[in-house]
PDB file of N, CA and C in Angstrom:
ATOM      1  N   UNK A   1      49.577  -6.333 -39.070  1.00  0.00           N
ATOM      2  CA  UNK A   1      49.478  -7.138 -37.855  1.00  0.00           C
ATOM      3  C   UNK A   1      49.440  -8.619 -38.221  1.00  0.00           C
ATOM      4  N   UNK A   2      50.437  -9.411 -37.255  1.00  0.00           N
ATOM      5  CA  UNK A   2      50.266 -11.056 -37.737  1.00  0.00           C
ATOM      6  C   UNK A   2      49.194 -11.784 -36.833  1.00  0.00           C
ATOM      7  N   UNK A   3      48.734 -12.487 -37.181  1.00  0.00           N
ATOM      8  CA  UNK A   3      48.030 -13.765 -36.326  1.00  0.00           C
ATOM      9  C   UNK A   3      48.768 -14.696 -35.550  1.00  0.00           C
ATOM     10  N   UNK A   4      50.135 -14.766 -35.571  1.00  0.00           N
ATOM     11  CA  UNK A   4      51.184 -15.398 -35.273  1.00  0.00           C
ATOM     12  C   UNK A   4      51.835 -14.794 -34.053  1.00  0.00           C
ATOM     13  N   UNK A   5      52.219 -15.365 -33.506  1.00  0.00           N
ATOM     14  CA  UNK A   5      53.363 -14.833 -32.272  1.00  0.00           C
ATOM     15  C   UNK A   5      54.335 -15.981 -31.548  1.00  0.00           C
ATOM     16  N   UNK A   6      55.444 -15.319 -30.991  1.00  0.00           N
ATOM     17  CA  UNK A   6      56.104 -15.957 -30.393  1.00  0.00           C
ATOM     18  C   UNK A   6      55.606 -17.350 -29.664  1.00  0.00           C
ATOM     19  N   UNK A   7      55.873 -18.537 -29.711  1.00  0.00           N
ATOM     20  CA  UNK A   7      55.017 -19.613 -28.602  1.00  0.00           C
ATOM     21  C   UNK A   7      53.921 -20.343 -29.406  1.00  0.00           C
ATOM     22  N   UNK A   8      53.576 -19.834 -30.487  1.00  0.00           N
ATOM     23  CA  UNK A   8      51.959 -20.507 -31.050  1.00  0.00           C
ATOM     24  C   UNK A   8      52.646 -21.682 -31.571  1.00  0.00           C
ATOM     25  N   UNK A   9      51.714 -22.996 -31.469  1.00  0.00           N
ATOM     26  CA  UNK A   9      51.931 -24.336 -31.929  1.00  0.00           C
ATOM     27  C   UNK A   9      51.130 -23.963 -33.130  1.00  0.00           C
ATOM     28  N   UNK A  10      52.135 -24.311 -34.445  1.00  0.00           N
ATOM     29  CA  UNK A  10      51.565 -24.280 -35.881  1.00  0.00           C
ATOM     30  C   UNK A  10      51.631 -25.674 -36.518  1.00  0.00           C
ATOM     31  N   UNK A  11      51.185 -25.545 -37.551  1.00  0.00           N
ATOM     32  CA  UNK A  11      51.380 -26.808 -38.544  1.00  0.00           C
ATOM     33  C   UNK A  11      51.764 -25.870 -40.161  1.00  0.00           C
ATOM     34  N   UNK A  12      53.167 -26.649 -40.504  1.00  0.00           N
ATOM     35  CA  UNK A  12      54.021 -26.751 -41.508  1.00  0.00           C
ATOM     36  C   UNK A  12      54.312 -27.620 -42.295  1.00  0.00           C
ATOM     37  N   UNK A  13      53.977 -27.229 -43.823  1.00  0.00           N
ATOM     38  CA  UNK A  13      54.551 -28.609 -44.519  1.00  0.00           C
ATOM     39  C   UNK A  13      53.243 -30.000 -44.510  1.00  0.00           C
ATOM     40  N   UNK A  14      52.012 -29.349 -44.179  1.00  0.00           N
ATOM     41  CA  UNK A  14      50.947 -30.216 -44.380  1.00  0.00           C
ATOM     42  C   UNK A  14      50.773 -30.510 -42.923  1.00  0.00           C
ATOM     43  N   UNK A  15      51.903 -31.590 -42.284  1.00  0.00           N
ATOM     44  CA  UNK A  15      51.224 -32.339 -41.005  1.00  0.00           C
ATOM     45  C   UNK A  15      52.226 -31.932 -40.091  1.00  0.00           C
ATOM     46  N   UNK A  16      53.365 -31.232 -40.256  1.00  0.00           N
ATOM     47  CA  UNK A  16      54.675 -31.239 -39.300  1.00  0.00           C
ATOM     48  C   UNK A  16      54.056 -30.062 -38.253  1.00  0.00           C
ATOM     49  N   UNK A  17      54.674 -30.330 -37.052  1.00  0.00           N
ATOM     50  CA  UNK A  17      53.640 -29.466 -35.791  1.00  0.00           C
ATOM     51  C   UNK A  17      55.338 -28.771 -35.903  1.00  0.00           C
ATOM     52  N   UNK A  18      54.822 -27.769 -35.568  1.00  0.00           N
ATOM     53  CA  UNK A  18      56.355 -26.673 -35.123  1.00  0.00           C
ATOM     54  C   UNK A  18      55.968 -25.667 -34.006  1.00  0.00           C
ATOM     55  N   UNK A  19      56.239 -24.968 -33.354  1.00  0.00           N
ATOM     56  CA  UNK A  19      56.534 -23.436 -32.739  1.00  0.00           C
ATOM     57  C   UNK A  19      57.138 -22.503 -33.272  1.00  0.00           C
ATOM     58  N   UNK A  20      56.364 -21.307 -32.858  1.00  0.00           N
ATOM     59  CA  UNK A  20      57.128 -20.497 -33.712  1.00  0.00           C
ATOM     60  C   UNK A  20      58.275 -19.356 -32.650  1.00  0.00           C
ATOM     61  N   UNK A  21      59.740 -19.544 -33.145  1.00  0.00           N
ATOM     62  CA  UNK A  21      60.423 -18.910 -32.480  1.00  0.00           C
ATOM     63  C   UNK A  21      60.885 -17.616 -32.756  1.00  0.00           C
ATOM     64  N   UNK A  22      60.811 -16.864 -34.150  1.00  0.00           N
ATOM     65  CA  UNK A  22      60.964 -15.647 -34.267  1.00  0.00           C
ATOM     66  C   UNK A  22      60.289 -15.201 -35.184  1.00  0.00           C
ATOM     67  N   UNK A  23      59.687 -13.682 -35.583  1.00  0.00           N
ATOM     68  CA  UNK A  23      59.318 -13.370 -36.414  1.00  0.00           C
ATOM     69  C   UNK A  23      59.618 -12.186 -37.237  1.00  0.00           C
ATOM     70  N   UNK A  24      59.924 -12.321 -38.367  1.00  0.00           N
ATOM     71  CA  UNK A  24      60.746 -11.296 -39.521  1.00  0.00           C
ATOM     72  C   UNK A  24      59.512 -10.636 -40.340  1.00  0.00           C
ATOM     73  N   UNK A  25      59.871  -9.081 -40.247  1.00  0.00           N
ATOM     74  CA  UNK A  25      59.006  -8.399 -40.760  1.00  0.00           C
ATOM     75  C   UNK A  25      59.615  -7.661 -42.070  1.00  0.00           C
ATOM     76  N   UNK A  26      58.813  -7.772 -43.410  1.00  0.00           N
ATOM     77  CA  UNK A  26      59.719  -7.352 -44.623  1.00  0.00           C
ATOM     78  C   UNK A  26      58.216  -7.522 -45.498  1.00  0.00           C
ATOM     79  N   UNK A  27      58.647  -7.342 -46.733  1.00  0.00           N
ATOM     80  CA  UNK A  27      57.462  -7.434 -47.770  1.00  0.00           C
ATOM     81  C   UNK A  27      56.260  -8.045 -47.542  1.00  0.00           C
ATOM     82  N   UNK A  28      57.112  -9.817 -47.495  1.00  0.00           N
ATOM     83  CA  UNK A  28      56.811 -10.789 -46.817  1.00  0.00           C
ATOM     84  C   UNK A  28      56.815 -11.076 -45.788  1.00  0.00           C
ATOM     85  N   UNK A  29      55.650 -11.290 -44.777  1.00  0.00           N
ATOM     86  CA  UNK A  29      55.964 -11.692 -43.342  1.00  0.00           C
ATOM     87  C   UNK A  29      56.584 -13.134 -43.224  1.00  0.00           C
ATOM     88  N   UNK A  30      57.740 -13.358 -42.212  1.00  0.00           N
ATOM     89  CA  UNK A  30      58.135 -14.633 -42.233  1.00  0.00           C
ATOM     90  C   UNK A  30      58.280 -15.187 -40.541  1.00  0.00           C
ATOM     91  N   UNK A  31      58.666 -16.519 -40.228  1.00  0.00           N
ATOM     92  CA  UNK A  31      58.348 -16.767 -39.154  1.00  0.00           C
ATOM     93  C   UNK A  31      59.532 -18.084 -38.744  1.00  0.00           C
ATOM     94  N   UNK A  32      60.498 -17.680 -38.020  1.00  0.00           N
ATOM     95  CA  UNK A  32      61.242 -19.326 -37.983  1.00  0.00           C
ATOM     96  C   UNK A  32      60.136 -19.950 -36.854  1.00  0.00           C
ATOM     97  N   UNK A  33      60.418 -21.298 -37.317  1.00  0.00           N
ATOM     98  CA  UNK A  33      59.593 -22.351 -36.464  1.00  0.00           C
ATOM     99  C   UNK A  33      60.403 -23.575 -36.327  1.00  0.00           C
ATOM    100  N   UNK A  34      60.565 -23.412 -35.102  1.00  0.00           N
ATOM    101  CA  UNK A  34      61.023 -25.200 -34.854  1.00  0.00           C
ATOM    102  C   UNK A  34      60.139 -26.044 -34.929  1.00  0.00           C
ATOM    103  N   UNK A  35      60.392 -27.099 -35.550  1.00  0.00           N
ATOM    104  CA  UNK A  35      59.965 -28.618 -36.120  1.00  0.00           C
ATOM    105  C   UNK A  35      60.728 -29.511 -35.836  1.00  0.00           C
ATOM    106  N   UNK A  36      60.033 -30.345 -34.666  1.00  0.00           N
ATOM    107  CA  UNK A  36      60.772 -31.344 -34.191  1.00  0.00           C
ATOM    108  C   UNK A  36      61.452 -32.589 -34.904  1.00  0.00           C
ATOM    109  N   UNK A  37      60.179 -32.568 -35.981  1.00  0.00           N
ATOM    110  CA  UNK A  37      60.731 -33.999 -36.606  1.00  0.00           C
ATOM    111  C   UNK A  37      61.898 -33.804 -37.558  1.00  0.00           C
ATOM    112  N   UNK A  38      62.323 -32.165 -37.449  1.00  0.00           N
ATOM    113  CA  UNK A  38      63.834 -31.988 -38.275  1.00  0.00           C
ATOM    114  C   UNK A  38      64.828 -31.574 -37.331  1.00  0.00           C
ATOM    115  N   UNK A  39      64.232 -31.834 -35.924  1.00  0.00           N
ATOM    116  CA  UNK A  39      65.638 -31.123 -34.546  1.00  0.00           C
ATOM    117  C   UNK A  39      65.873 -29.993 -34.711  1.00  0.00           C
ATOM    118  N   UNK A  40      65.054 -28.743 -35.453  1.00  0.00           N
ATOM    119  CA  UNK A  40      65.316 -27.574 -35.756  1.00  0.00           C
ATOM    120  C   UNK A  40      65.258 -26.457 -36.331  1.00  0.00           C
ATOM    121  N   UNK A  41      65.146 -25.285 -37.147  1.00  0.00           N
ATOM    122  CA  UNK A  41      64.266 -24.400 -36.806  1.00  0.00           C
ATOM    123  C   UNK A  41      64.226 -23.835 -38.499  1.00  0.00           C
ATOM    124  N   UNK A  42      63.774 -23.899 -39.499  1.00  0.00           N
ATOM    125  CA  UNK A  42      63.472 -23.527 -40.169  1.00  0.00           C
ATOM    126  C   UNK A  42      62.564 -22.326 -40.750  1.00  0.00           C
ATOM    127  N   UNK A  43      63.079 -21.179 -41.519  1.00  0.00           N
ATOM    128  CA  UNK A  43      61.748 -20.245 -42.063  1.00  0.00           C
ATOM    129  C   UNK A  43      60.780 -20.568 -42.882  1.00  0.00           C
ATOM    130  N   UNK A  44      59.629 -19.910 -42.295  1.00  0.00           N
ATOM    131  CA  UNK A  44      58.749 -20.363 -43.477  1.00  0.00           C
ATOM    132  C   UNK A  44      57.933 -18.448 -43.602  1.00  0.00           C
ATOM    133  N   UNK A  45      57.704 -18.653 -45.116  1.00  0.00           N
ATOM    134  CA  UNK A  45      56.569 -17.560 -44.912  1.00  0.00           C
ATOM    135  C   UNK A  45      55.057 -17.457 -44.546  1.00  0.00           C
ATOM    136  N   UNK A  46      54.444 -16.594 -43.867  1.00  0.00           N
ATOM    137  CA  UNK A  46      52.854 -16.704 -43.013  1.00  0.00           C
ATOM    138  C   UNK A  46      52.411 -17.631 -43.564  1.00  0.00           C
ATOM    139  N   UNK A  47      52.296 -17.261 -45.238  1.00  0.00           N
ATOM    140  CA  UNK A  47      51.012 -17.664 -45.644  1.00  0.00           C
ATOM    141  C   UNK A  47      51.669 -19.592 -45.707  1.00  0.00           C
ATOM    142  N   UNK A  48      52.304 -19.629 -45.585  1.00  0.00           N
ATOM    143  CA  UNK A  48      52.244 -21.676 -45.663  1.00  0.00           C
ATOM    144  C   UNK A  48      52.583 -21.551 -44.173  1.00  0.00           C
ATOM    145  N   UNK A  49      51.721 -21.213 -43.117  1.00  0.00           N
ATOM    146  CA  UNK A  49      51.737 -21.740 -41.571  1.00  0.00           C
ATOM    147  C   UNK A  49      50.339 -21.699 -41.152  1.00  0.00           C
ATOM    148  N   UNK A  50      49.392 -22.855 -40.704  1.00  0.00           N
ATOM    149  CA  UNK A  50      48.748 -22.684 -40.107  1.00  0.00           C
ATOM    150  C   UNK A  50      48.486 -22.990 -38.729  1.00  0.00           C
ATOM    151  N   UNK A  51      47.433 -22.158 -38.293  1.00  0.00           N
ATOM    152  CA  UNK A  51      47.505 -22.348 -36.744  1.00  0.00           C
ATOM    153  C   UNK A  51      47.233 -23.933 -35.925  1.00  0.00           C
ATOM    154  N   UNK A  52      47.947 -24.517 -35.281  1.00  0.00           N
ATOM    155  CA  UNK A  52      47.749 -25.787 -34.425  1.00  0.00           C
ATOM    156  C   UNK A  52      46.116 -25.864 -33.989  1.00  0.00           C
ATOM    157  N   UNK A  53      45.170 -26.660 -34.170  1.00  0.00           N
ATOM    158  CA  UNK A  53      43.643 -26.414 -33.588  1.00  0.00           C
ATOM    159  C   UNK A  53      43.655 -27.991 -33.149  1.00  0.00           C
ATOM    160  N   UNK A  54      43.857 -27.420 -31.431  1.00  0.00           N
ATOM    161  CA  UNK A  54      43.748 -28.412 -30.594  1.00  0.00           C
ATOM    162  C   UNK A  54      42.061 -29.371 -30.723  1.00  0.00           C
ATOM    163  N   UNK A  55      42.108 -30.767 -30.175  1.00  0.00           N
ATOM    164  CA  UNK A  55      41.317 -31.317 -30.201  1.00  0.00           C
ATOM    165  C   UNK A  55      40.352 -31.109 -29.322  1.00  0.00           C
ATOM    166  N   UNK A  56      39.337 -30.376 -29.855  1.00  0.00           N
ATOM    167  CA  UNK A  56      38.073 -29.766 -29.329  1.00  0.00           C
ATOM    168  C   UNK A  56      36.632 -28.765 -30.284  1.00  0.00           C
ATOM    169  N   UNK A  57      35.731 -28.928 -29.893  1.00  0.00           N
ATOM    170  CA  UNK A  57      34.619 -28.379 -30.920  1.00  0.00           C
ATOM    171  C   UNK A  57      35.343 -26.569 -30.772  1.00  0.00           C
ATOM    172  N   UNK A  58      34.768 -26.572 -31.806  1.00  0.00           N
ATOM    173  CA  UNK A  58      35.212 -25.111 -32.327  1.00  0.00           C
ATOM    174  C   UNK A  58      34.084 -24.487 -32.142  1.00  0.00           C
ATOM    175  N   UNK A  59      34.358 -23.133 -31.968  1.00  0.00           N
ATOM    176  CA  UNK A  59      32.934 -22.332 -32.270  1.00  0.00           C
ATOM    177  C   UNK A  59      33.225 -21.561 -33.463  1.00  0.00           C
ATOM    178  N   UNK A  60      31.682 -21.179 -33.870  1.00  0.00           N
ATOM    179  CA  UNK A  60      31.686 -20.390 -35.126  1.00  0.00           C
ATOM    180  C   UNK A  60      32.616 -19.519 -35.534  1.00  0.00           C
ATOM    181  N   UNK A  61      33.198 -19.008 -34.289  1.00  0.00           N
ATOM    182  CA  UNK A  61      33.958 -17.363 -34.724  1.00  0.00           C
ATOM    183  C   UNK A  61      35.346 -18.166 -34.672  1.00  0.00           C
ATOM    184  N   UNK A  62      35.414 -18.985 -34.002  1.00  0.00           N
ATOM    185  CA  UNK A  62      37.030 -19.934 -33.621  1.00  0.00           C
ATOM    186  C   UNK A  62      37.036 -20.342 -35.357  1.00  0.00           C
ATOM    187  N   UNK A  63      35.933 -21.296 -36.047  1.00  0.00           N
ATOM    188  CA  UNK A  63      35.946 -21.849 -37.301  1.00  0.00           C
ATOM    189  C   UNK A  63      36.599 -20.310 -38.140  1.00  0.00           C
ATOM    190  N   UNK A  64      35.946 -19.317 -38.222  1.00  0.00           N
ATOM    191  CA  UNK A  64      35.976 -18.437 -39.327  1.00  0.00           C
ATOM    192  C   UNK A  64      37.424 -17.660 -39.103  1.00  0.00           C
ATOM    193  N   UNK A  65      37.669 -17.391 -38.131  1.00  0.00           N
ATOM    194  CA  UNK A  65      39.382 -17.372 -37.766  1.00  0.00           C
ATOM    195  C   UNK A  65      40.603 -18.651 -38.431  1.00  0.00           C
ATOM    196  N   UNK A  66      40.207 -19.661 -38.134  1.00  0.00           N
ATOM    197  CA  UNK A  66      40.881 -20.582 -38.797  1.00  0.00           C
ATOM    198  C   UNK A  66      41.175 -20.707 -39.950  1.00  0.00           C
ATOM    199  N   UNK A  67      40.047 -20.386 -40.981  1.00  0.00           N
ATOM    200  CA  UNK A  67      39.569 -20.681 -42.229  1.00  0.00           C
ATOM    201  C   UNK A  67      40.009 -19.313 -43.084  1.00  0.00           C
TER     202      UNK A  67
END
């Protein structure tokens, strides 16, 4: 099971914000994501995507999900 789905605002590549538009299931889970600041949609695999965490206090269980 991914943490990921269709629509989630991620961060790629350190600071680049993307969406994620499809997701490929294989050894490796993978995920294209559009990234605006490249006009377009690149794969990445799970593990270098993290989730977008909008500006707001987190709670404990929100932190340990993230992390």
């Amino acid at each position: 099971m991914t943490s990921f789905q269709f629509g989630n605002v991620v961060v790629v590549e350190g600071n680049k914000i993307g969406v994620i538009v499809k997701s490929w299931d294989g050894v490796e889970r993978s995920h294209d994501v559009y990234v605006r600041m490249y006009n377009g949609v690149k794969e990445y695999k799970e593990r270098d995507i993290r989730h977008y965490v909008y500006s707001k206090e987190l709670t404990e269980e929100e932190l340990e999900f993230y992390w």
